[in-house]
N, C-alpha and C. Protein backbone atom coordinates (compact mmCIF):
# COMPACT_ATOMS: atom_id res chain seq x y z
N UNK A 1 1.04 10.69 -16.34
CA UNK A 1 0.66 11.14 -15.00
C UNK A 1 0.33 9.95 -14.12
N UNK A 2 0.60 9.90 -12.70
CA UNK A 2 0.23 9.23 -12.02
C UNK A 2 -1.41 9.22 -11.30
N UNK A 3 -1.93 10.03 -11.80
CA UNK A 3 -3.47 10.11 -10.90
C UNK A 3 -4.40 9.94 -12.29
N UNK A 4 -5.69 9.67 -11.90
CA UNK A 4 -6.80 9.23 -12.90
C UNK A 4 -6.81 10.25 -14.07
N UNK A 5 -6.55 9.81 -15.18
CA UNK A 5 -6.87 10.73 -15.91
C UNK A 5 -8.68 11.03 -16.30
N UNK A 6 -8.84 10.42 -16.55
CA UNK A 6 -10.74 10.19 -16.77
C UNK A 6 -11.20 11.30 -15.38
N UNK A 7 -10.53 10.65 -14.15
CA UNK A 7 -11.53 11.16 -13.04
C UNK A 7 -11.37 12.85 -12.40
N UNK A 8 -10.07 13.41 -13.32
CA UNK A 8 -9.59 14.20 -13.51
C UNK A 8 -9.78 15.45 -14.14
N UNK A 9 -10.85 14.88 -14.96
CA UNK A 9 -11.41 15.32 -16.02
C UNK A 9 -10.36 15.75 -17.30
N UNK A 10 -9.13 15.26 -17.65
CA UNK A 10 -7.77 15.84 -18.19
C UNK A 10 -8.33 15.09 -19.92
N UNK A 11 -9.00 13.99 -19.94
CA UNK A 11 -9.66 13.36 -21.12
C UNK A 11 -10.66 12.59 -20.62
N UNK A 12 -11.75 12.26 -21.71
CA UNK A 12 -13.32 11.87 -21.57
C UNK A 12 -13.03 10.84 -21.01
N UNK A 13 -12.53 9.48 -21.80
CA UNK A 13 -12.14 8.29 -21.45
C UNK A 13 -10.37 8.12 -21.53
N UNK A 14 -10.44 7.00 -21.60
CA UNK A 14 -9.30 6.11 -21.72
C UNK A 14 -8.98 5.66 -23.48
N UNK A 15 -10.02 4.98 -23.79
CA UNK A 15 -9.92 4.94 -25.24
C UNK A 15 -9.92 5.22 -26.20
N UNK A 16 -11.14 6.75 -25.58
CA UNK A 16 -11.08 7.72 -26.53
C UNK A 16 -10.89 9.01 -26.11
N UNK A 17 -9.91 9.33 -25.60
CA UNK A 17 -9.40 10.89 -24.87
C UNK A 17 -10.19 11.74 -25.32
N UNK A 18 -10.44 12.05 -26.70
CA UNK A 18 -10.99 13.19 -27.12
C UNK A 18 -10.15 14.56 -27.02
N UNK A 19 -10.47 15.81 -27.63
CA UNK A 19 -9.76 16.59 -27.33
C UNK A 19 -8.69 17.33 -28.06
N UNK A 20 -7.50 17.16 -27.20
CA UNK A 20 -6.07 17.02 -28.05
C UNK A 20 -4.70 16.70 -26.85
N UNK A 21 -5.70 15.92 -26.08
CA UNK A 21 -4.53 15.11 -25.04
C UNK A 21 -4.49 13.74 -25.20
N UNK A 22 -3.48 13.13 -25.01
CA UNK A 22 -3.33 11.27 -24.58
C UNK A 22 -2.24 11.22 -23.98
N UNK A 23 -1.77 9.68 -23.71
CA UNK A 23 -0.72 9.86 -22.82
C UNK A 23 -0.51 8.40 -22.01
N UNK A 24 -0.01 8.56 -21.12
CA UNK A 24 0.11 7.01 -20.15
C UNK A 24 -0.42 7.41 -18.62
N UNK A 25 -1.50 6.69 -17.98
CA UNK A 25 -1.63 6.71 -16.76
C UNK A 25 -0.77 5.50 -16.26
N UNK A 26 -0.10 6.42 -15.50
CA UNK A 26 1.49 5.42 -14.84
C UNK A 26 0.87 4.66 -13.24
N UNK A 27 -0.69 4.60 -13.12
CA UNK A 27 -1.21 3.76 -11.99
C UNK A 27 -0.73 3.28 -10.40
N UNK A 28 0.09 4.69 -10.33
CA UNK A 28 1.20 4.66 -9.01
C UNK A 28 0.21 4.47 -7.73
N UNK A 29 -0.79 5.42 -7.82
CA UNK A 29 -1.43 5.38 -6.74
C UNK A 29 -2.38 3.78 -6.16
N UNK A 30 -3.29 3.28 -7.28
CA UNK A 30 -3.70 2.32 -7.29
C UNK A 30 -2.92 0.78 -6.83
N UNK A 31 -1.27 1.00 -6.84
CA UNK A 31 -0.67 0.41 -6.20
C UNK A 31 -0.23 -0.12 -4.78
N UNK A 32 -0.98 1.04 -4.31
CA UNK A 32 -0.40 1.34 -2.49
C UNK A 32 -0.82 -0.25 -2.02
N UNK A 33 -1.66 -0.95 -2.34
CA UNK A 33 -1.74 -2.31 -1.72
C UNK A 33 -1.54 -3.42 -1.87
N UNK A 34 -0.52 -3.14 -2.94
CA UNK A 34 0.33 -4.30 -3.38
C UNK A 34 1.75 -3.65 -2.77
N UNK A 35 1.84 -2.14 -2.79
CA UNK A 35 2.97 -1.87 -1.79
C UNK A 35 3.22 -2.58 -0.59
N UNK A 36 2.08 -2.27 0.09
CA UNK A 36 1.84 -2.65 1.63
C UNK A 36 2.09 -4.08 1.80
N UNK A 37 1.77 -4.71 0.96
CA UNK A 37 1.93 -6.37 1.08
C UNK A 37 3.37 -6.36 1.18
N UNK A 38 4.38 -5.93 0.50
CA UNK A 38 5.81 -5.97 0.24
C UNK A 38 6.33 -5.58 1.32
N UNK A 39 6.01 -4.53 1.74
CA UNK A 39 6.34 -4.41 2.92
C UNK A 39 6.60 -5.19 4.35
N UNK A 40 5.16 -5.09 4.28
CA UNK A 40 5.18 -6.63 5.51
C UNK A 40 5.13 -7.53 5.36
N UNK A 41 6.15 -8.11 4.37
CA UNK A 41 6.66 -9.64 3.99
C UNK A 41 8.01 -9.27 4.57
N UNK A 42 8.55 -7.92 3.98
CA UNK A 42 10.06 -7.43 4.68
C UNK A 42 10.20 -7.32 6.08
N UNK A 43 8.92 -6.66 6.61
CA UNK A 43 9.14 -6.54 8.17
C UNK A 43 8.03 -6.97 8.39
N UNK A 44 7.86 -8.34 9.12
CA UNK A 44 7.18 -8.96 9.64
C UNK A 44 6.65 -8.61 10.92
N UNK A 45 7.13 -7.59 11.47
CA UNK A 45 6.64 -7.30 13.08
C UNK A 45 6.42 -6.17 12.96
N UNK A 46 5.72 -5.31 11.61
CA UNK A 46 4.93 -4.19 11.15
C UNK A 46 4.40 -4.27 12.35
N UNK A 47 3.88 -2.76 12.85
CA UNK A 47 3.10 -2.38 14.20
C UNK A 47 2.16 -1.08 13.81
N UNK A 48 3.28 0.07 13.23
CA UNK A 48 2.14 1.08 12.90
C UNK A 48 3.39 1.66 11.65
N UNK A 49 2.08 1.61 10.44
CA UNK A 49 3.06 2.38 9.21
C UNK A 49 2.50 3.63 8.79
N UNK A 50 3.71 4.47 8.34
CA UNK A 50 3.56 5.60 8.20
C UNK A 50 3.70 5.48 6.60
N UNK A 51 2.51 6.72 6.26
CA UNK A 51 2.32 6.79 4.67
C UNK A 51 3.00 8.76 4.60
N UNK A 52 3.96 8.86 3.70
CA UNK A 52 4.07 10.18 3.48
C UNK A 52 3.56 10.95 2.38
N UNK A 53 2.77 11.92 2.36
CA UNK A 53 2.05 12.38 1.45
C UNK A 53 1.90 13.61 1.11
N UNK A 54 1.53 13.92 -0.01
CA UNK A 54 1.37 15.67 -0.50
C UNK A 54 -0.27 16.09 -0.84
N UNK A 55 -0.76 16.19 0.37
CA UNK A 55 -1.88 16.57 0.12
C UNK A 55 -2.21 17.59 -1.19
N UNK A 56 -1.64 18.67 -1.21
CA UNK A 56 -1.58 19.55 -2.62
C UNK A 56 -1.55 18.47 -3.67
N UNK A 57 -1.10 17.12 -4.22
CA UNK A 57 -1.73 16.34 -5.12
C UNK A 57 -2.67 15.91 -5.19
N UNK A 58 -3.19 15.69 -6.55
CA UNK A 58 -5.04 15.69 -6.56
C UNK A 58 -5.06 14.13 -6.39
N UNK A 59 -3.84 13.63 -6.33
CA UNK A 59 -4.04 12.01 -6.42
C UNK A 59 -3.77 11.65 -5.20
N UNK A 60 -3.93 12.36 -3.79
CA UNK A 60 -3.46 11.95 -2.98
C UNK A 60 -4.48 11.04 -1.99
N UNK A 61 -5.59 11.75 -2.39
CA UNK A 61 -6.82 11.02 -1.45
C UNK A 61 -7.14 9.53 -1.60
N UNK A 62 -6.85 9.68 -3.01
CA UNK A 62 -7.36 7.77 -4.15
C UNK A 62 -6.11 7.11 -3.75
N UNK A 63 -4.69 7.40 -3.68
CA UNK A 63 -3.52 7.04 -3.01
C UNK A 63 -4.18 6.53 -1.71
N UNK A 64 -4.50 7.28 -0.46
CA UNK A 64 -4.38 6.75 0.84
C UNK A 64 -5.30 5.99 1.01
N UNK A 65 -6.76 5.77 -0.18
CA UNK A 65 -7.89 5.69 0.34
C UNK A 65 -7.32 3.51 -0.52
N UNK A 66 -6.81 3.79 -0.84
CA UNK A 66 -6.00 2.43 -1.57
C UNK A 66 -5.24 1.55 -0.98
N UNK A 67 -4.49 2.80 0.28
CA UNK A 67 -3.72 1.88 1.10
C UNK A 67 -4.23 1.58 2.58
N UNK A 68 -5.36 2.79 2.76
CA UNK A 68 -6.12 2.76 4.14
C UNK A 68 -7.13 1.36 4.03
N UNK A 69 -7.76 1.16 2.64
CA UNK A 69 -8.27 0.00 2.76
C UNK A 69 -8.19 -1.67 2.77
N UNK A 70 -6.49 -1.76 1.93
CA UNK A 70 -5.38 -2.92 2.40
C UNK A 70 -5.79 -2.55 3.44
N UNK A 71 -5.05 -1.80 4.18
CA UNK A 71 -4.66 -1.89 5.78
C UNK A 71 -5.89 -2.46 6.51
N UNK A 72 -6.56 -2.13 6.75
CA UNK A 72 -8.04 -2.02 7.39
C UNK A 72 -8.43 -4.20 6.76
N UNK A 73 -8.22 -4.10 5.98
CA UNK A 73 -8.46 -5.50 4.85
C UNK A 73 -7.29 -6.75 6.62
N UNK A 74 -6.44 -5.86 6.85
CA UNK A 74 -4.95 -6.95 7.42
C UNK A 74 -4.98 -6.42 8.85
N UNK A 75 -5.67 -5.32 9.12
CA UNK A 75 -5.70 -4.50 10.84
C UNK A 75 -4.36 -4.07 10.93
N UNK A 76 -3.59 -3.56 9.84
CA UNK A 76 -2.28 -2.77 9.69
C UNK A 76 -3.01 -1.45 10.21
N UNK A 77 -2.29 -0.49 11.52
CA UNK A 77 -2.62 0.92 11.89
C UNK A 77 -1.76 1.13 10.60
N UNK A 78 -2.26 2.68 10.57
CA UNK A 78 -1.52 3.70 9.70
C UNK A 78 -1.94 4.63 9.82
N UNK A 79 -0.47 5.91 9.56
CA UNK A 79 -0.55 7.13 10.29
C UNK A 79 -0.10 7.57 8.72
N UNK A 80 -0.73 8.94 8.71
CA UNK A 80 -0.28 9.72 7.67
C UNK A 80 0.14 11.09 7.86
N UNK A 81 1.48 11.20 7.17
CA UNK A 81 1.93 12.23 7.73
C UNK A 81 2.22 13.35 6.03
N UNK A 82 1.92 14.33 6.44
CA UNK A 82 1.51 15.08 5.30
C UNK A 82 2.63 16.19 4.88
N UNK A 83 3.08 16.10 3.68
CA UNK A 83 4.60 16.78 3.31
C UNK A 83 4.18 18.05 2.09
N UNK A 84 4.21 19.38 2.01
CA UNK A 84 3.87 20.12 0.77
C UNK A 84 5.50 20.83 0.30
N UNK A 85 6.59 20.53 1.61
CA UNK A 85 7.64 21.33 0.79
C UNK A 85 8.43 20.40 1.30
N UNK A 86 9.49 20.80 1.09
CA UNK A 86 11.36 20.11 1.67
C UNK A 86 11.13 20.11 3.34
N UNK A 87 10.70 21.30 3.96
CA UNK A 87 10.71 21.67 5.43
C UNK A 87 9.41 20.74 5.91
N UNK A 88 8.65 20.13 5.30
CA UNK A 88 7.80 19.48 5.88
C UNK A 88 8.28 18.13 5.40
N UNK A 89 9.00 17.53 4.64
CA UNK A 89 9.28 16.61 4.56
C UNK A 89 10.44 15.83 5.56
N UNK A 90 11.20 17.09 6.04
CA UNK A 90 12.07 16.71 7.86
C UNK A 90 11.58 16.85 8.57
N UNK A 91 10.31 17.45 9.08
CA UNK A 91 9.28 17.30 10.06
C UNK A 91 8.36 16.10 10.18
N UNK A 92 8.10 15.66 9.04
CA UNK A 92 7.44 14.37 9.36
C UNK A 92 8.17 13.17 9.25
N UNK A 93 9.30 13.37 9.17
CA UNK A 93 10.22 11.95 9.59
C UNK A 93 10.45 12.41 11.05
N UNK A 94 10.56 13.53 11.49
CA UNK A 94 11.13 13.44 12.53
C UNK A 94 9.77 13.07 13.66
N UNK A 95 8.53 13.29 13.27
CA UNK A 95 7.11 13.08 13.77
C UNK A 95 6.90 11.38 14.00
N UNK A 96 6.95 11.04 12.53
CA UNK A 96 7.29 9.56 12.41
C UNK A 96 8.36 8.73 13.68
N UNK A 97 8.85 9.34 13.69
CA UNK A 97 10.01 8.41 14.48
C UNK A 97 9.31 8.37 16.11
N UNK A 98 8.83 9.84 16.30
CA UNK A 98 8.53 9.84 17.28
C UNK A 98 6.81 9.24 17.92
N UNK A 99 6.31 8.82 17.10
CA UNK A 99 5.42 7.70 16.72
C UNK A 99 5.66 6.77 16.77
N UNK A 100 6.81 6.04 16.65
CA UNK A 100 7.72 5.11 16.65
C UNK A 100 6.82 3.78 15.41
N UNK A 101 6.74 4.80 14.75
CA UNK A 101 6.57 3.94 13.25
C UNK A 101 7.59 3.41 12.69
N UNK A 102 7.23 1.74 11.94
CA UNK A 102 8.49 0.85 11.96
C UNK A 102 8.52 0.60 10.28
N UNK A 103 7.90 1.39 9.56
CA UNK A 103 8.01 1.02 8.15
C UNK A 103 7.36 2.30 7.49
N UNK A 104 7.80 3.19 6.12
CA UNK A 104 7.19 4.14 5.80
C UNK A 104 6.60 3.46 4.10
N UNK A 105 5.78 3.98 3.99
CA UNK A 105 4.74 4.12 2.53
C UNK A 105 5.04 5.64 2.06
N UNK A 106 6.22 5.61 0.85
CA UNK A 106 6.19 7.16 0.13
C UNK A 106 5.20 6.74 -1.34
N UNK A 107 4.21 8.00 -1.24
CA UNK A 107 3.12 7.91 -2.09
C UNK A 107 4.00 8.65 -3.20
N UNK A 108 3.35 8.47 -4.56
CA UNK A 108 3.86 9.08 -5.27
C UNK A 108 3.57 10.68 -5.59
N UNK A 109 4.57 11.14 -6.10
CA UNK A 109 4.07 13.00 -6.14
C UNK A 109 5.55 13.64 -6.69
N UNK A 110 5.65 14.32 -7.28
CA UNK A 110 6.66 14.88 -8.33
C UNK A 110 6.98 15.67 -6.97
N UNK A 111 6.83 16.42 -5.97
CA UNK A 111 7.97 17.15 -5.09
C UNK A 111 8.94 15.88 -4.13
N UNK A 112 8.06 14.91 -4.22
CA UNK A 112 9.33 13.36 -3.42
C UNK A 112 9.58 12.71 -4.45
N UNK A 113 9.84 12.94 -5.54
CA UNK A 113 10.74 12.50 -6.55
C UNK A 113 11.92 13.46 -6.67
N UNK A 114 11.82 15.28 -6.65
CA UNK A 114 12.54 16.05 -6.53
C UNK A 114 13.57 16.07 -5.10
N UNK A 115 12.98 15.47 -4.32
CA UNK A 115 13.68 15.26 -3.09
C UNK A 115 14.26 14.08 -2.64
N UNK A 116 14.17 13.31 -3.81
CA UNK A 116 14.25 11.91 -3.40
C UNK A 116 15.67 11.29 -2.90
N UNK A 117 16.94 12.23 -2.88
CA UNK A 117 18.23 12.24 -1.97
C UNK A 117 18.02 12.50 -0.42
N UNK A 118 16.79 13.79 0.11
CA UNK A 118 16.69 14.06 1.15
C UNK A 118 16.19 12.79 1.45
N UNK A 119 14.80 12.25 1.30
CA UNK A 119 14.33 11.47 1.62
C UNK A 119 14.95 10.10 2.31
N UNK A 120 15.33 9.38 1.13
CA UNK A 120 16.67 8.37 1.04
C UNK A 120 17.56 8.27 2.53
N UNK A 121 17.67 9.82 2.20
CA UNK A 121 19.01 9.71 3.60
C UNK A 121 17.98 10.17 4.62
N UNK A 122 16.69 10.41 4.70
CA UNK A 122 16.39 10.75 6.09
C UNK A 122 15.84 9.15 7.12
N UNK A 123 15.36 8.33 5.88
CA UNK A 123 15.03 7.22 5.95
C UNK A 123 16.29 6.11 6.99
N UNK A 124 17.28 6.47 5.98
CA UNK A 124 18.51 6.23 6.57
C UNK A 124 18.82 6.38 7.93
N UNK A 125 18.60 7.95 8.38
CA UNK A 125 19.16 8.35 9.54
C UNK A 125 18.02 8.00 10.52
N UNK A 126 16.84 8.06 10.69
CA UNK A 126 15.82 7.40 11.21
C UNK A 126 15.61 5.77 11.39
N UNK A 127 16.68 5.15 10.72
CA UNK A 127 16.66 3.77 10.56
C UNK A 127 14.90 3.11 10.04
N UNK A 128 14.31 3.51 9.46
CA UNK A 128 13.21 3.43 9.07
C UNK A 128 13.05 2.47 7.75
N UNK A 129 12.31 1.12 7.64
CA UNK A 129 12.42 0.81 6.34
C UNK A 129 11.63 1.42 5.36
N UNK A 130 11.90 1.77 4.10
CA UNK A 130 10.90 2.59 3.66
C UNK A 130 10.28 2.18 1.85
N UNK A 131 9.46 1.84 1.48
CA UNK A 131 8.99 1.52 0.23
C UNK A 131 8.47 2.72 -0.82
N UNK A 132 8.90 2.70 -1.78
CA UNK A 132 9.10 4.09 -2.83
C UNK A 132 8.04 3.43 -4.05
N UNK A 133 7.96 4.52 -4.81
CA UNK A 133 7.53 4.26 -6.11
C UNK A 133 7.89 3.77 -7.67
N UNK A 134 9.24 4.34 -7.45
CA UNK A 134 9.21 4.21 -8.65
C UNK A 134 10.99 3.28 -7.99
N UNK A 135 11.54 2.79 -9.52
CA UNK A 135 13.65 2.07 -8.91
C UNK A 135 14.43 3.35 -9.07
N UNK A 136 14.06 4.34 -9.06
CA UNK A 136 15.46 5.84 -8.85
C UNK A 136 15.20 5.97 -7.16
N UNK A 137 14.41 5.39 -6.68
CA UNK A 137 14.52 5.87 -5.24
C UNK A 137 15.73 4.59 -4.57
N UNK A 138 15.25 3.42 -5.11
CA UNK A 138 16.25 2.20 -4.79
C UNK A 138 17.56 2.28 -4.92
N UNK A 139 17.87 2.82 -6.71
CA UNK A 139 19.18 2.80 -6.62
C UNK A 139 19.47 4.18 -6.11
N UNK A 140 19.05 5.29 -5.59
CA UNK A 140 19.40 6.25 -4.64
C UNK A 140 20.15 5.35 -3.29
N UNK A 141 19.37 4.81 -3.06
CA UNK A 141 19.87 3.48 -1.67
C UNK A 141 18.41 2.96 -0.83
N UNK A 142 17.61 3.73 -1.50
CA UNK A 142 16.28 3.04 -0.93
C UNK A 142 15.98 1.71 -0.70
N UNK A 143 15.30 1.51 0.67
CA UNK A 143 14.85 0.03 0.89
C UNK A 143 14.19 -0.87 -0.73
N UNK A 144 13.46 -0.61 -0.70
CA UNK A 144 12.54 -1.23 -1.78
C UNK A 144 11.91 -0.35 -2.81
N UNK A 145 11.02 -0.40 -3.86
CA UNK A 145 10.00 0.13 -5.12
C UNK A 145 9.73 -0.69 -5.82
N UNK A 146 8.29 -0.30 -6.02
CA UNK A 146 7.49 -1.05 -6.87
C UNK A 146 6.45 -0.58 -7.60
N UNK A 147 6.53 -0.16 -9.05
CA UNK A 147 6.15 0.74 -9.58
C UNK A 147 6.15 -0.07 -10.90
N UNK A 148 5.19 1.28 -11.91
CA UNK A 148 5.31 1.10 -13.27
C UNK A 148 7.20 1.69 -13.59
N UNK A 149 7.60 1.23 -14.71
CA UNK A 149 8.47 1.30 -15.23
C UNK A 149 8.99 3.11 -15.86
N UNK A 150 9.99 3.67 -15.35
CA UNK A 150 9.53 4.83 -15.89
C UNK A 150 10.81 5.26 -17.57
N UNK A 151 11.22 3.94 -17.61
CA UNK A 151 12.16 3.95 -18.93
C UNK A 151 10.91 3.39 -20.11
N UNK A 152 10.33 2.12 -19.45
CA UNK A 152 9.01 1.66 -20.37
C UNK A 152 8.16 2.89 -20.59
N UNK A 153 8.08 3.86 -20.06
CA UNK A 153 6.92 4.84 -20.19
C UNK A 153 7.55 5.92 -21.09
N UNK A 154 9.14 6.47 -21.09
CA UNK A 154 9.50 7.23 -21.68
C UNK A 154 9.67 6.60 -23.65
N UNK A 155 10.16 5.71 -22.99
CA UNK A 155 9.59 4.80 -24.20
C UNK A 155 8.93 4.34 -25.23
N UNK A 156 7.60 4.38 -24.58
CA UNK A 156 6.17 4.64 -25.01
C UNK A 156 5.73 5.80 -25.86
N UNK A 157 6.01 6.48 -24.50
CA UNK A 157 5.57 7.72 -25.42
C UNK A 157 6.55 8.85 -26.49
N UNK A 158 7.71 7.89 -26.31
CA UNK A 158 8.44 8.55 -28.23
C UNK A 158 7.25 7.74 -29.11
N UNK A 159 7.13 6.87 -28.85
CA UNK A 159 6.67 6.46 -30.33
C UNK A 159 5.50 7.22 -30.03
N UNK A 160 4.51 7.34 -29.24
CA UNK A 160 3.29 8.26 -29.58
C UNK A 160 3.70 9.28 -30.17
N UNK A 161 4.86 10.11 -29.43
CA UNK A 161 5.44 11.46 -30.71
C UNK A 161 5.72 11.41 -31.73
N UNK A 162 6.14 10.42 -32.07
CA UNK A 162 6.18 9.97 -33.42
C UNK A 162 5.29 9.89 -34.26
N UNK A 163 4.44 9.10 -33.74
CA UNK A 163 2.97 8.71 -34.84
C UNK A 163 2.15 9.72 -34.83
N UNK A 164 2.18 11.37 -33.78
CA UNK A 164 1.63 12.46 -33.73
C UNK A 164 2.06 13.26 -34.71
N UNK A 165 3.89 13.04 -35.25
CA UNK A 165 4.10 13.83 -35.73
C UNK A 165 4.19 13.48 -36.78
N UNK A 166 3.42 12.12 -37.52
CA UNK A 166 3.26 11.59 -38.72
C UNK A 166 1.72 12.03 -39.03
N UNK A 167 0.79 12.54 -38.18
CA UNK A 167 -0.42 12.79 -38.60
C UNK A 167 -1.22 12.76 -37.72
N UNK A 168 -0.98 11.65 -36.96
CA UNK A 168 -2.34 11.13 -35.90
C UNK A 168 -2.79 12.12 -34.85
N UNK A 169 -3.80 11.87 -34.74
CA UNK A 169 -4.53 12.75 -33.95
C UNK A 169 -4.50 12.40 -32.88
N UNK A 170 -3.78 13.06 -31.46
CA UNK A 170 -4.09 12.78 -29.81
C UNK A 170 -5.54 11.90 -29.28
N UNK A 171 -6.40 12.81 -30.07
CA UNK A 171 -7.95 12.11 -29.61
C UNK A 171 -8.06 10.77 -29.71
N UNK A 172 -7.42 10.54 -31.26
CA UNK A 172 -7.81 8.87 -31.46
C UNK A 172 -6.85 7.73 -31.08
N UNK A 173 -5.98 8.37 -30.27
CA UNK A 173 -4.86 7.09 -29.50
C UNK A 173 -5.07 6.98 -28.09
N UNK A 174 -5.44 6.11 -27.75
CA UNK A 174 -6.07 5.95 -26.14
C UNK A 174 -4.92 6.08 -25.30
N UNK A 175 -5.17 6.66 -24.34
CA UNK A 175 -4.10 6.84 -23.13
C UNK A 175 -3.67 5.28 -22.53
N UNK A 176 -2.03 5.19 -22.65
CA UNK A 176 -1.98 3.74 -22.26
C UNK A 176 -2.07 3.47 -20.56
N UNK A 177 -1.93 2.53 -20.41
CA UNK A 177 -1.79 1.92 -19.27
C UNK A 177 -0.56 0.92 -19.24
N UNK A 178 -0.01 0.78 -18.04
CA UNK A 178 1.33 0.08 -17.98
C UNK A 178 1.03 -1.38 -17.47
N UNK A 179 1.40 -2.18 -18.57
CA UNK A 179 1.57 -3.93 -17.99
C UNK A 179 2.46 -4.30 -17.42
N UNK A 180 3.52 -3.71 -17.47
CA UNK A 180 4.51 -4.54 -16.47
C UNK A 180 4.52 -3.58 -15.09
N UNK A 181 5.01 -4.30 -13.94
CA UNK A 181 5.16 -3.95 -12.74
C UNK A 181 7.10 -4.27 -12.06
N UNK A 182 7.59 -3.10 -11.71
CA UNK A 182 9.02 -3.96 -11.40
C UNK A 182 9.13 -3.63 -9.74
N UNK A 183 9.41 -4.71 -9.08
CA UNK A 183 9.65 -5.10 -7.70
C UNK A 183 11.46 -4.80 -7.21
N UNK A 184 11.85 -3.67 -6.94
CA UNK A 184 13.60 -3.60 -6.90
C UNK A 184 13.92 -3.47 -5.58
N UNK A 185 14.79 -4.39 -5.51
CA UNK A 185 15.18 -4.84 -3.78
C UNK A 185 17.03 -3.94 -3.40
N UNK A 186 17.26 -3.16 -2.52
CA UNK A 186 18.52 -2.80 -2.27
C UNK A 186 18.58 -3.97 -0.88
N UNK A 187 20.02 -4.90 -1.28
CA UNK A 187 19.81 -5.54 -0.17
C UNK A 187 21.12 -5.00 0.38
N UNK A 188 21.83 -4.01 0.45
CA UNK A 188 22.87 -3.37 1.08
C UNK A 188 21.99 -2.79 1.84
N UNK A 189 20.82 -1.70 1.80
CA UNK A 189 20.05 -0.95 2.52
C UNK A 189 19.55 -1.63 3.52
N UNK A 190 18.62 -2.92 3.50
CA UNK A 190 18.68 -3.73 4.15
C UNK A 190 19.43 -4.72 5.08
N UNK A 191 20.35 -4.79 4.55
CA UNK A 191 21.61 -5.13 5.82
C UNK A 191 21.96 -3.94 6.61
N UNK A 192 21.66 -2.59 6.34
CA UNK A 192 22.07 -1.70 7.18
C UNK A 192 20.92 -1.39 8.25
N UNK A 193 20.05 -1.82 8.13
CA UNK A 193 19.00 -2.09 8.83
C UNK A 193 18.45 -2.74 9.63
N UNK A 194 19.51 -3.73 9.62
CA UNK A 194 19.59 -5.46 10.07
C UNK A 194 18.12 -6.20 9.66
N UNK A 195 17.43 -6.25 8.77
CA UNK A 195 16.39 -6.85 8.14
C UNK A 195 16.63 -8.38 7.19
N UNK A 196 16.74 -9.33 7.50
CA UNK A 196 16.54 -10.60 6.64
C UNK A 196 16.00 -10.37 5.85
N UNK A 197 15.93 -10.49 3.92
CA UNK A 197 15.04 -10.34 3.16
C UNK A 197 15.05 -11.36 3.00
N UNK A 198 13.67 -12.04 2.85
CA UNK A 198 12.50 -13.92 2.93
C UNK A 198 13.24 -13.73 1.27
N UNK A 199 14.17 -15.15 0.98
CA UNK A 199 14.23 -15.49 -0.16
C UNK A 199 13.10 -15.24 -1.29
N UNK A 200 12.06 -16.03 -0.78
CA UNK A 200 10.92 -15.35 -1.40
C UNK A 200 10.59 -14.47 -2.17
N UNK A 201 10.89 -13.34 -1.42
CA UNK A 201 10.68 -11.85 -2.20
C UNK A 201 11.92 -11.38 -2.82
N UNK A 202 13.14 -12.74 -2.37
CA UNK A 202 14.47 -12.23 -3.47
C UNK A 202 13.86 -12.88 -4.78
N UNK A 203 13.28 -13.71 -5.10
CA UNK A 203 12.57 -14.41 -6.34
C UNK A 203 11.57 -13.57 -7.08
N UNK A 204 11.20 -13.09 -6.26
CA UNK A 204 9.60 -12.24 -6.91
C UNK A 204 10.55 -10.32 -7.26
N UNK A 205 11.62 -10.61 -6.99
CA UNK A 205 12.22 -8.95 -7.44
C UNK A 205 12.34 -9.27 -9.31
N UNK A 206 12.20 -7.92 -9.80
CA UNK A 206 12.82 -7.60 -11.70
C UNK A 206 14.35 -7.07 -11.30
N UNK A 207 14.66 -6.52 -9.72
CA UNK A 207 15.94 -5.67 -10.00
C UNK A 207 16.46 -6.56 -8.41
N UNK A 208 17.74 -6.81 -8.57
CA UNK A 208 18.26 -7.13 -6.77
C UNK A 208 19.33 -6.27 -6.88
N UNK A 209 19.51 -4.87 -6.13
CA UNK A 209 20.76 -4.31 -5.97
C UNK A 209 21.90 -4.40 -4.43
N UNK A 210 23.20 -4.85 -4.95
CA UNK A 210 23.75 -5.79 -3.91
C UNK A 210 24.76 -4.06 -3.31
């Protein structure tokens, strides 16, 4: 899951779940301000960014309250525009634009992963640069993502099924946490955008898709 598990109340701790749950907290949200940095290294003449969000996620508040405080940290405005279905997710691009917001923040949330073609192309048609969560939004054609790994995570947790289904008990395997971080750059998306990407951040990418 992407939101706190502990604060969630879903297991006691981290180390010791307790119970008969464990698992991986995939730390999407806690990211938003290392997002934001990426961002405005890409577009340097950031003015006002738009964060898209699903309030109906319980992780949505610790999400904005992550990226509202970067922002506030750099005097980045930011507008949040709030998505619960498909029909609100073309309403607030089309809100966005008319805001004339120059860069979007998609928070993470399993209905903009399900949509993540609409999205992609609305981004597109709005000419909007836009930063994702996880690399399926990138190689969709998305600007940028920067996320935990979600092949490392599926990964992971075979072998927890494994060692569950050798004996072990959920309680006594601590919910992991993800060490690596991957930075994936579409620089076709970006030329359609007319955006220079700063060598720089071609160095600091795990993925460059041409």
């Amino acid at each position: 899951m992407g939101a706190d598990p502990v604060k969630l109340g879903v297991v006691a701790s981290l180390n010791r779940p307790g119970g008969n749950v464990t698992g991986m907290y995939q730390y999407y949200g806690a990211l938003g301000g290392k997002r934001l940095e990426f961002i405005r290294e890409l577009v340097p003449s950031l003015s006002v960014l738009a964060v898209l969000s699903n309030p109906n996620n319980p992780n949505a508040e610790d999400h904005l309250n992550d990226i509202q405080l970067a922002a506030r940290a750099s005097g980045q405005r930011v507008d949040v525009f709030r998505a619960r279905n498909e029909e609100d997710i073309d309403a607030g691009f089309a809100e966005l634009a008319r805001r004339r917001a120059n860069a979007l923040l998609v928070a993470d949330d399993p209905l903009f992963g399900l949509h993540r073609e609409q999205i992609v192309a609305l981004a597109a048609r709005y000419a909007v640069p836009a930063s994702y969560y996880v690399r399926e939004f990138a190689l969709a054609g998305g600007l940028m993502s920067y996320g935990s790994s979600t092949a490392v995570t599926y990964l992971q947790m075979g072998r927890y099924v494994g060692r569950i289904l050798k004996g072990e008990k959920p309680s006594d395997l601590p919910v992991l946490q993800p060490t690596n971080f991957e930075l994936v750059l579409n620089l076709k998306t970006a030329r359609a955008l007319g955006l220079t990407v700063p060598p720089t951040l071609i160095a600091r990418a795990d993925e460059v898709i041409e």
